[in-house]
N, C-alpha and C. Protein backbone atom coordinates (compact mmCIF):
# COMPACT_ATOMS: atom_id res chain seq x y z
N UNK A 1 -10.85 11.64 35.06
CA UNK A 1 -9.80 11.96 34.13
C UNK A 1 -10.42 12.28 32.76
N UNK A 2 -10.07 13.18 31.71
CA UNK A 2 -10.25 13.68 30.76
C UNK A 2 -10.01 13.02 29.72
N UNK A 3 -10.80 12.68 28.92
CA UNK A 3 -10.40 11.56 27.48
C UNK A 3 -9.50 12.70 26.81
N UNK A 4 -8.41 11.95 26.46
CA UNK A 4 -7.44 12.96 24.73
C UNK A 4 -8.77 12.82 23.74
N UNK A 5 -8.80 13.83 22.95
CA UNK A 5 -9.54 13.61 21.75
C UNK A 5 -9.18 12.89 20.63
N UNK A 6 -9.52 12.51 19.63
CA UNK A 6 -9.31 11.43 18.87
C UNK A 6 -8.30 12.57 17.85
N UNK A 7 -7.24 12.08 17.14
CA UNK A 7 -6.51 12.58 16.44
C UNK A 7 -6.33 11.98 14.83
N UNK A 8 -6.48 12.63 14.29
CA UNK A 8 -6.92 12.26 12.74
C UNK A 8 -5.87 13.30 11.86
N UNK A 9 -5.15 12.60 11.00
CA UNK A 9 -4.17 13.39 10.15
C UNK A 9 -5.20 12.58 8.82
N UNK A 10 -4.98 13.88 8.02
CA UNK A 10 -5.37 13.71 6.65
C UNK A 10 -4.78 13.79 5.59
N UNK A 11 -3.93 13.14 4.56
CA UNK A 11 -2.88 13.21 3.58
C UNK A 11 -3.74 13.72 2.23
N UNK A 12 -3.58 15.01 1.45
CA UNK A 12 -4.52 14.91 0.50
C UNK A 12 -3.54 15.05 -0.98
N UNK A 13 -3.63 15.11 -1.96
CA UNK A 13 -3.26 15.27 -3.51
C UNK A 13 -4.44 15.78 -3.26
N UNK A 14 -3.42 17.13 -4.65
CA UNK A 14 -4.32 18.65 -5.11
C UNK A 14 -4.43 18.12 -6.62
N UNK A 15 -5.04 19.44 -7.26
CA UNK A 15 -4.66 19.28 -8.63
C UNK A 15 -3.43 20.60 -8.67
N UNK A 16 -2.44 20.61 -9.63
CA UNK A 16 -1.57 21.62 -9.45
C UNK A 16 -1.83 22.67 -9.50
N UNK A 17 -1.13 23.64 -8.26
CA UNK A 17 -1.34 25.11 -8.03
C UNK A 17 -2.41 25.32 -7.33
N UNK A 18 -3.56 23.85 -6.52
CA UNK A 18 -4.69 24.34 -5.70
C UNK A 18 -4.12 24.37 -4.02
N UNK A 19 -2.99 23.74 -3.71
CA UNK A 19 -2.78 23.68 -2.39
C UNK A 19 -2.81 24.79 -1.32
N UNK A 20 -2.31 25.76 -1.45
CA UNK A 20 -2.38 26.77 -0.48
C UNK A 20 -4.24 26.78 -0.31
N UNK A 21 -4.72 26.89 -1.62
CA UNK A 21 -6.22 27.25 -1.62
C UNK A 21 -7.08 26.08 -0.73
N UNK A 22 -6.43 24.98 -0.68
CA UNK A 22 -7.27 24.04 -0.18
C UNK A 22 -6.81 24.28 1.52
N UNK A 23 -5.40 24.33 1.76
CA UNK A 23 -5.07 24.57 2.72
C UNK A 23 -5.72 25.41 3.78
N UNK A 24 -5.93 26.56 2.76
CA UNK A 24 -6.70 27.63 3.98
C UNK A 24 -8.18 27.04 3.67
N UNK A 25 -8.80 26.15 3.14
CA UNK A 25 -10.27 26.00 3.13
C UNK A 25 -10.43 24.92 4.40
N UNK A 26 -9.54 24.36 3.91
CA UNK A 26 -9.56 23.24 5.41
C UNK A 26 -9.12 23.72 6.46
N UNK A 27 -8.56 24.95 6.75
CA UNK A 27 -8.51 25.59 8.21
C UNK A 27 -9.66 26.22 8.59
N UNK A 28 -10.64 25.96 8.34
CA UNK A 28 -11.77 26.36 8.41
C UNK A 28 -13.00 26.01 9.58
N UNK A 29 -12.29 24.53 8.92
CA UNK A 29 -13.51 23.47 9.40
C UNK A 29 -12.64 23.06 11.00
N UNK A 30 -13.81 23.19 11.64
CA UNK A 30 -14.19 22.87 13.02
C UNK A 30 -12.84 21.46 13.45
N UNK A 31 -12.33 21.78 14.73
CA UNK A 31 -11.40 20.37 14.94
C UNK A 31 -9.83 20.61 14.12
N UNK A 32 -10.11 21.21 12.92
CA UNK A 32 -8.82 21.09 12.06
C UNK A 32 -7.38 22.19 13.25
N UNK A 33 -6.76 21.43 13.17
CA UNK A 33 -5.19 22.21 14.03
C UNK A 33 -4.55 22.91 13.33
N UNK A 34 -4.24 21.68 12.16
CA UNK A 34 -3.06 22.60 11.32
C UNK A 34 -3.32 22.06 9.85
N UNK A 35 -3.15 22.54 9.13
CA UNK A 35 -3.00 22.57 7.98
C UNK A 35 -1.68 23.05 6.65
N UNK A 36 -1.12 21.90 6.48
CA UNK A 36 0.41 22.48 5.40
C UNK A 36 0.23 21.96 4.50
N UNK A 37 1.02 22.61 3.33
CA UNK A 37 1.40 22.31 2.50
C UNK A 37 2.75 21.66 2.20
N UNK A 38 3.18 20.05 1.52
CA UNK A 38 3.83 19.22 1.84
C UNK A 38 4.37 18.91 0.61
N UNK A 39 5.77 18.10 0.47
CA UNK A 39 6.83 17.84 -0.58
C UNK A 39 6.45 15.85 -0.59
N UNK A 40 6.13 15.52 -1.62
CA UNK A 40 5.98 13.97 -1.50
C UNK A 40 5.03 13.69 -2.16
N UNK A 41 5.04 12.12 -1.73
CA UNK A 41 3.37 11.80 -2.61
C UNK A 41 2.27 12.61 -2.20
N UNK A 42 1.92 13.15 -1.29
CA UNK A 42 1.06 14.02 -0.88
C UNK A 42 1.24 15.43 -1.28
N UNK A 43 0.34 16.33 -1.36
CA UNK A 43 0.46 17.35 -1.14
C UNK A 43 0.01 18.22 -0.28
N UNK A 44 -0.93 18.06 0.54
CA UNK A 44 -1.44 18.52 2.07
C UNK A 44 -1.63 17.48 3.40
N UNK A 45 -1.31 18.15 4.47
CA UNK A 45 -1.59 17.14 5.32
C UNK A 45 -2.11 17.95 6.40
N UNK A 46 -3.62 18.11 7.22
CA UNK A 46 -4.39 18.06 7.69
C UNK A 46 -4.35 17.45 9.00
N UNK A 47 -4.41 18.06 10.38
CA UNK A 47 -4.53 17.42 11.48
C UNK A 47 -5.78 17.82 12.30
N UNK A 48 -6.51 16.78 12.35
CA UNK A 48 -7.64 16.93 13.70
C UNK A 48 -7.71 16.81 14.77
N UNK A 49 -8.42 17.33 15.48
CA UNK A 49 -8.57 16.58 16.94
C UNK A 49 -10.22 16.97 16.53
N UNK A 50 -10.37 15.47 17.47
CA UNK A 50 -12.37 15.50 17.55
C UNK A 50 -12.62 14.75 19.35
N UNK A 51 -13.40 15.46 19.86
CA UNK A 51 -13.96 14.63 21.27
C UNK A 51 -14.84 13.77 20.80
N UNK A 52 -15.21 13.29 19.93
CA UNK A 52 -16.34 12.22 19.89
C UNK A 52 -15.76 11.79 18.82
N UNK A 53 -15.58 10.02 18.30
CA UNK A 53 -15.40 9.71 17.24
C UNK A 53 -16.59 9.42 15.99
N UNK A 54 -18.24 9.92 16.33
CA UNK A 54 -19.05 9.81 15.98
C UNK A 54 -18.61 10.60 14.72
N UNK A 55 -18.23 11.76 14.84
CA UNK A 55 -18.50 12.93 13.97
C UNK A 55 -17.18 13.11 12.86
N UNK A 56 -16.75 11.71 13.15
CA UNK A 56 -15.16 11.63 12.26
C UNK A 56 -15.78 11.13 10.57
N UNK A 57 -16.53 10.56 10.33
CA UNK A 57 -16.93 10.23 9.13
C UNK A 57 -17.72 11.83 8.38
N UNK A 58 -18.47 12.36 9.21
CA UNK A 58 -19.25 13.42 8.60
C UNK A 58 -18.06 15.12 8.42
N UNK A 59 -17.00 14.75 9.39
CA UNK A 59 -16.06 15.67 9.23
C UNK A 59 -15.11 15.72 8.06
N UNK A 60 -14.13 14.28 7.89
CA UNK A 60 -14.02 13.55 6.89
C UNK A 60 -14.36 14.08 5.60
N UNK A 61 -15.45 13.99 5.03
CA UNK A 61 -16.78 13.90 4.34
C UNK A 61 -17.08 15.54 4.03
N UNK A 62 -16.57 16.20 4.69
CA UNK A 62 -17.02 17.80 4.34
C UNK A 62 -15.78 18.27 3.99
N UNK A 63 -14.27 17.58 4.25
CA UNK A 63 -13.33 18.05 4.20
C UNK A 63 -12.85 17.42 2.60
N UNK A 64 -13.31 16.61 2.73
CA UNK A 64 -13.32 15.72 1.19
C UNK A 64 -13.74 16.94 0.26
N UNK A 65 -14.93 17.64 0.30
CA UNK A 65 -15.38 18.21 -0.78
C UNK A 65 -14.76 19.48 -1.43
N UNK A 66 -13.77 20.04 -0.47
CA UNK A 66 -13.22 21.31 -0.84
C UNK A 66 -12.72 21.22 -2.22
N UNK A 67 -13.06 22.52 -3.16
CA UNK A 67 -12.97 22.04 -4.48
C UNK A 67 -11.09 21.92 -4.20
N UNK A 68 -10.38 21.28 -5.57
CA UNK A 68 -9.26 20.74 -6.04
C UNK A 68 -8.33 19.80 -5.28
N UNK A 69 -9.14 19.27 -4.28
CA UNK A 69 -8.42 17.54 -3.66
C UNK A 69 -8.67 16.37 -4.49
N UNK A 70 -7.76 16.02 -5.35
CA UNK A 70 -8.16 14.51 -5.85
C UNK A 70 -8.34 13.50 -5.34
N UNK A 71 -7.53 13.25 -4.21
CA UNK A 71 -7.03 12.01 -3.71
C UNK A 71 -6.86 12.31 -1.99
N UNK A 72 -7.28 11.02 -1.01
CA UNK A 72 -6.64 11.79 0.06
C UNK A 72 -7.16 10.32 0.79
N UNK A 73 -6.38 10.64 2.11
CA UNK A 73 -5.86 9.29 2.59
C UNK A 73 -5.93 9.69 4.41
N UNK A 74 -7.14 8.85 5.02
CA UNK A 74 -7.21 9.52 6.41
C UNK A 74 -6.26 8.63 7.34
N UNK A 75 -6.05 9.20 8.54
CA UNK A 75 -4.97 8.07 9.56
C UNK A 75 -5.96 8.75 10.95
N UNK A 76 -5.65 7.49 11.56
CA UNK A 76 -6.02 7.73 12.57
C UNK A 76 -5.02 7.28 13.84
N UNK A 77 -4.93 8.12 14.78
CA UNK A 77 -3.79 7.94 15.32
C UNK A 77 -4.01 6.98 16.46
N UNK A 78 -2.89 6.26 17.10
CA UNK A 78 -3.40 5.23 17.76
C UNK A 78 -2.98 5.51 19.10
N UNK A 79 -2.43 6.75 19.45
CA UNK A 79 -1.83 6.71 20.74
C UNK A 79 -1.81 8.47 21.20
């Protein structure tokens, strides 16, 4: 049987007027599904899938750097 891959949503705060820009930077990166732009304490939210959970910190970690994310908040899904 086939493992599900690990599923990782990412909640980020922009600085104002960077979201679309971050949006399409993070559709970029490898694993990423979807990427929107969102009404709330957040302003992007980011979904992964990864087959290995090794590579969740270094993915994480590259997605962090896109310039104008201040803030951002990973989940990991449990089911």
């Amino acid at each position: 049987m086939k493992e599900k891959p690990l599923v990782v949503y990412m909640l980020m705060s922009t600085k104002a007027g960077k979201e679309r820009e971050v949006v399409k930077e993070a559709r970029r990166f490898p694993g990423v599904t979807e990427a929107k732009v969102v009404y709330g304490e957040y302003d992007v939210i980011v979904r992964i899938e990864l087959n290995d959970f090794s590579v969740l910190d270094e993915t994480v970690t590259l997605i962090r750097r896109i310039p104008g994310i201040t803030k951002t908040a990973t989940l990991i899904s449990a089911a």
